[in-house]
N, C-alpha and C. Protein backbone atom coordinates (compact mmCIF):
# COMPACT_ATOMS: atom_id res chain seq x y z
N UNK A 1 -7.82 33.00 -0.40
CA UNK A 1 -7.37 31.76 -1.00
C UNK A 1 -5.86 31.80 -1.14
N UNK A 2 -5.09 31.06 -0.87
CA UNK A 2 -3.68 30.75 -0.96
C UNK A 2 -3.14 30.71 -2.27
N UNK A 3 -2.80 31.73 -2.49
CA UNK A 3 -2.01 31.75 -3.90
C UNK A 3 -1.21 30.48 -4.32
N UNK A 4 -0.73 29.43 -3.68
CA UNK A 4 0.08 28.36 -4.62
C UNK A 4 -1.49 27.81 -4.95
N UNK A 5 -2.41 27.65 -4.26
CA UNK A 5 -3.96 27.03 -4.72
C UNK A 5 -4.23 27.62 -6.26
N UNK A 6 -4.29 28.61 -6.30
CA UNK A 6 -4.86 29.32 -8.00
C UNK A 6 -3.42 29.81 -8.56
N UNK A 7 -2.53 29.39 -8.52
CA UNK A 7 -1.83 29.58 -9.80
C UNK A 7 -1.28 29.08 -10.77
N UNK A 8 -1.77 27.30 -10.10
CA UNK A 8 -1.27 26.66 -11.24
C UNK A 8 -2.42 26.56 -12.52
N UNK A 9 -2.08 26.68 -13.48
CA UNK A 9 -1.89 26.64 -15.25
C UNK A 9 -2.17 25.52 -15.53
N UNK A 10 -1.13 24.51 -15.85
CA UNK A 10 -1.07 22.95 -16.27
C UNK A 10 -1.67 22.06 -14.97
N UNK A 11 -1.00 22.31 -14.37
CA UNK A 11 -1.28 21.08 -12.78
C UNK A 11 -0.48 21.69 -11.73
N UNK A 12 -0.96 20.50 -10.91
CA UNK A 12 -0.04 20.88 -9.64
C UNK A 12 0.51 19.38 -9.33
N UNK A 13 1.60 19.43 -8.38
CA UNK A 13 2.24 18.16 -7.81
C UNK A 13 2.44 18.74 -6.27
N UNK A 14 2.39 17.73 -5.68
CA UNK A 14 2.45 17.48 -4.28
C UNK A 14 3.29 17.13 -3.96
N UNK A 15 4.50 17.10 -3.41
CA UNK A 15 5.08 15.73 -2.57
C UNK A 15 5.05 15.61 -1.15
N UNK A 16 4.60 14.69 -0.78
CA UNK A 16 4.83 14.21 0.42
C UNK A 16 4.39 12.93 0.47
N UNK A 17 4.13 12.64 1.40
CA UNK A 17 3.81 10.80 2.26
C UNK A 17 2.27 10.70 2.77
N UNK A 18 2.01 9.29 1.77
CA UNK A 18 0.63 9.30 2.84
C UNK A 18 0.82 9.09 4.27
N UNK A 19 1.49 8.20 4.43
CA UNK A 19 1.91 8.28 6.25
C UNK A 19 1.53 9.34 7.19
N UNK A 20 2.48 10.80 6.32
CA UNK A 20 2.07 11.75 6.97
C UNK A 20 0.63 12.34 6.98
N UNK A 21 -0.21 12.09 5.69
CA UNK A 21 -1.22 12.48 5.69
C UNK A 21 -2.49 11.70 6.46
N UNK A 22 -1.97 10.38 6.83
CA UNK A 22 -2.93 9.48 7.41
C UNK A 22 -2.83 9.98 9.09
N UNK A 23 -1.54 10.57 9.03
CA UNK A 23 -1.26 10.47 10.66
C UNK A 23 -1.44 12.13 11.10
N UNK A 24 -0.23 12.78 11.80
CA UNK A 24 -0.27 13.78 11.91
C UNK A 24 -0.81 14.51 11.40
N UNK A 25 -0.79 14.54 10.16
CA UNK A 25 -1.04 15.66 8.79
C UNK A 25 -2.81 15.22 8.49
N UNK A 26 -3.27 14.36 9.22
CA UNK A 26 -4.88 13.77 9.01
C UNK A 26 -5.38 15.19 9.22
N UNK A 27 -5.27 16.23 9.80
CA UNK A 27 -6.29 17.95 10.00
C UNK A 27 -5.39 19.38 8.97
N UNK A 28 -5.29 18.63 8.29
CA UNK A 28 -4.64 19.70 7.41
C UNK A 28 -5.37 19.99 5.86
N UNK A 29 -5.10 21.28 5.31
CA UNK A 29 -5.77 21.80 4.22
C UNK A 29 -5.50 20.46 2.60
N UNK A 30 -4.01 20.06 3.15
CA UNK A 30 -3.31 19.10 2.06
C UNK A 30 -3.93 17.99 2.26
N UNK A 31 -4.16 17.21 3.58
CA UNK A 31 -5.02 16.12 4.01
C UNK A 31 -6.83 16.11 2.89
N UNK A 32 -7.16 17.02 3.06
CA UNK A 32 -8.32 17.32 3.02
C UNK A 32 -8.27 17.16 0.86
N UNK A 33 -7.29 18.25 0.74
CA UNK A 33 -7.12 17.79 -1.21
C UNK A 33 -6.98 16.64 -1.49
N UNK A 34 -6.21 15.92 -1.23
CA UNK A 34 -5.73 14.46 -1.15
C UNK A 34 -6.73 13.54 -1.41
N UNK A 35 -7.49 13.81 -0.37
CA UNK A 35 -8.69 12.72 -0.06
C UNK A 35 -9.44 13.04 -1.53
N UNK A 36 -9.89 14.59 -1.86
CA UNK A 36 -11.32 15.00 -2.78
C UNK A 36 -10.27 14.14 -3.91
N UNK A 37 -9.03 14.31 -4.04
CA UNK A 37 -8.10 14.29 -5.56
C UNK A 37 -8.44 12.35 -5.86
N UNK A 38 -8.21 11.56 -4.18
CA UNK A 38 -8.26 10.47 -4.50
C UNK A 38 -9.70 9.88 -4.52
N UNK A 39 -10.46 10.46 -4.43
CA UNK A 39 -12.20 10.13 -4.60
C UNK A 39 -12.75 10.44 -6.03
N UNK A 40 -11.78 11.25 -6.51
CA UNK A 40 -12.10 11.93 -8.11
C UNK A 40 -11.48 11.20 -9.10
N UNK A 41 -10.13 10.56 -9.11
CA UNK A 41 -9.71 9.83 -9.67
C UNK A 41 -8.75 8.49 -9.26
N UNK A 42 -9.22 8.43 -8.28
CA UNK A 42 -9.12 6.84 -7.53
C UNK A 42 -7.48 7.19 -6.90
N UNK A 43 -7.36 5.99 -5.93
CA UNK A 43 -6.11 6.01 -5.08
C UNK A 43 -4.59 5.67 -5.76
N UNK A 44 -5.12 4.56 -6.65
CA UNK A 44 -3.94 4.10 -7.75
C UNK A 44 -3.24 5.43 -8.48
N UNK A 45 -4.41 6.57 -9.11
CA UNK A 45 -4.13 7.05 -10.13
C UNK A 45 -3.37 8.56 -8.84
N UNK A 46 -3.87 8.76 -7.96
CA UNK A 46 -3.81 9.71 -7.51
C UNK A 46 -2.40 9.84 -6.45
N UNK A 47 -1.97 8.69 -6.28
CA UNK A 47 -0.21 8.72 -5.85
C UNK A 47 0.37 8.36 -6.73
N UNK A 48 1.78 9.18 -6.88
CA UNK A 48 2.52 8.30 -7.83
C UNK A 48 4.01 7.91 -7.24
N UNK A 49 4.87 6.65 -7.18
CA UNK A 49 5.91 6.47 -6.82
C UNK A 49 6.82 7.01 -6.75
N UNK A 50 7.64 7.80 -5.96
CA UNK A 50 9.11 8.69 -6.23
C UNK A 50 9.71 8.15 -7.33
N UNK A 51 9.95 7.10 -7.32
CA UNK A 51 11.09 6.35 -8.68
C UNK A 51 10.51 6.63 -9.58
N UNK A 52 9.42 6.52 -9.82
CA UNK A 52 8.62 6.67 -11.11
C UNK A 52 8.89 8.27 -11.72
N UNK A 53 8.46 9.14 -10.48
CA UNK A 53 8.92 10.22 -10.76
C UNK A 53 10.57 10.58 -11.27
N UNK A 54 11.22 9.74 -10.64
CA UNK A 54 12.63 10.03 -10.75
C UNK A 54 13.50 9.74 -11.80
N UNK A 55 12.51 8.34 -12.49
CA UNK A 55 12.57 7.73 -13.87
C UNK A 55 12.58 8.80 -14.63
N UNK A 56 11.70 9.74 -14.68
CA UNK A 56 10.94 10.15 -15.56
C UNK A 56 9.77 9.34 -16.23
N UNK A 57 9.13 8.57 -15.55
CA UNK A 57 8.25 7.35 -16.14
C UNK A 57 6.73 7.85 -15.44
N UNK A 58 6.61 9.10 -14.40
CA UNK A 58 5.00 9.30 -14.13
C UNK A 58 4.48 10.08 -14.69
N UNK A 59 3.81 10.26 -15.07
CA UNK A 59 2.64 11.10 -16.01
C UNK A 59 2.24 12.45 -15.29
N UNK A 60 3.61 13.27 -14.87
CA UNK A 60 2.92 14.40 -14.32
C UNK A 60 2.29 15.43 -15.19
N UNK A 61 1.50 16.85 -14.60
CA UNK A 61 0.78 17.98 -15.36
C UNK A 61 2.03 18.70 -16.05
N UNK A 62 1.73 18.43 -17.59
CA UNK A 62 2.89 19.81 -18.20
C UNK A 62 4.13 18.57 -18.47
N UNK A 63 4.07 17.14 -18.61
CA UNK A 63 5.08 16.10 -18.98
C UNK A 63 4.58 14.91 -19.57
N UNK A 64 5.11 14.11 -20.28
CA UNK A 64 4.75 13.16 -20.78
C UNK A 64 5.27 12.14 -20.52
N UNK A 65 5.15 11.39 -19.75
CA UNK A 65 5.82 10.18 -19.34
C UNK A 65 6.58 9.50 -19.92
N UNK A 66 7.59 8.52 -19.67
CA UNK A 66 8.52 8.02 -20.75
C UNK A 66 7.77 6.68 -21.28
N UNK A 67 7.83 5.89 -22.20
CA UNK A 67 7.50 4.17 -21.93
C UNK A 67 8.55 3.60 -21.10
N UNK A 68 7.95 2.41 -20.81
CA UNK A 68 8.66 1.52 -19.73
C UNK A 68 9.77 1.11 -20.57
N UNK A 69 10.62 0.68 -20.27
CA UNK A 69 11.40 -0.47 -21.42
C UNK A 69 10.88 -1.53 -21.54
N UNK A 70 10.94 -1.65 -23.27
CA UNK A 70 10.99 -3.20 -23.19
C UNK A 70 9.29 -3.26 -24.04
N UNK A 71 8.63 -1.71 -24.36
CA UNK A 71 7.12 -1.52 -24.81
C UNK A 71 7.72 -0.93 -26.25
């Protein structure tokens, strides 16, 4: 088993593109998580926007998201 697989603690984060995962990247080990991650807790919940991330506004493992402005 691939050690970045079992060592996360809190969570894990991904980055990349569905693009890539729809296309090229469709026969890969990351392709394959993706799919179980977005069947387990739906497609909405299971990407999250760079900006959002960049905000500090996505709800990653081990962070607490900011509120939006204006809540």
């Amino acid at each position: 088993v691939n050690v970045m697989l079992t060592r996360c603690q809190t969570g894990m984060v991904i980055v990349t593109q569905r693009a890539f995962l729809r296309g090229s990247g469709r026969g890969t080990l990351l392709n394959r998580l993706a799919l179980q991650w977005e069947r387990r807790v739906g497609e909405k919940v299971a990407w999250v926007d760079a900006m959002e991330v960049a905000d500090g506004r996505a709800g990653l493992p081990g962070t607490k998201a900011k509120e939006p402005a204006g809540v």
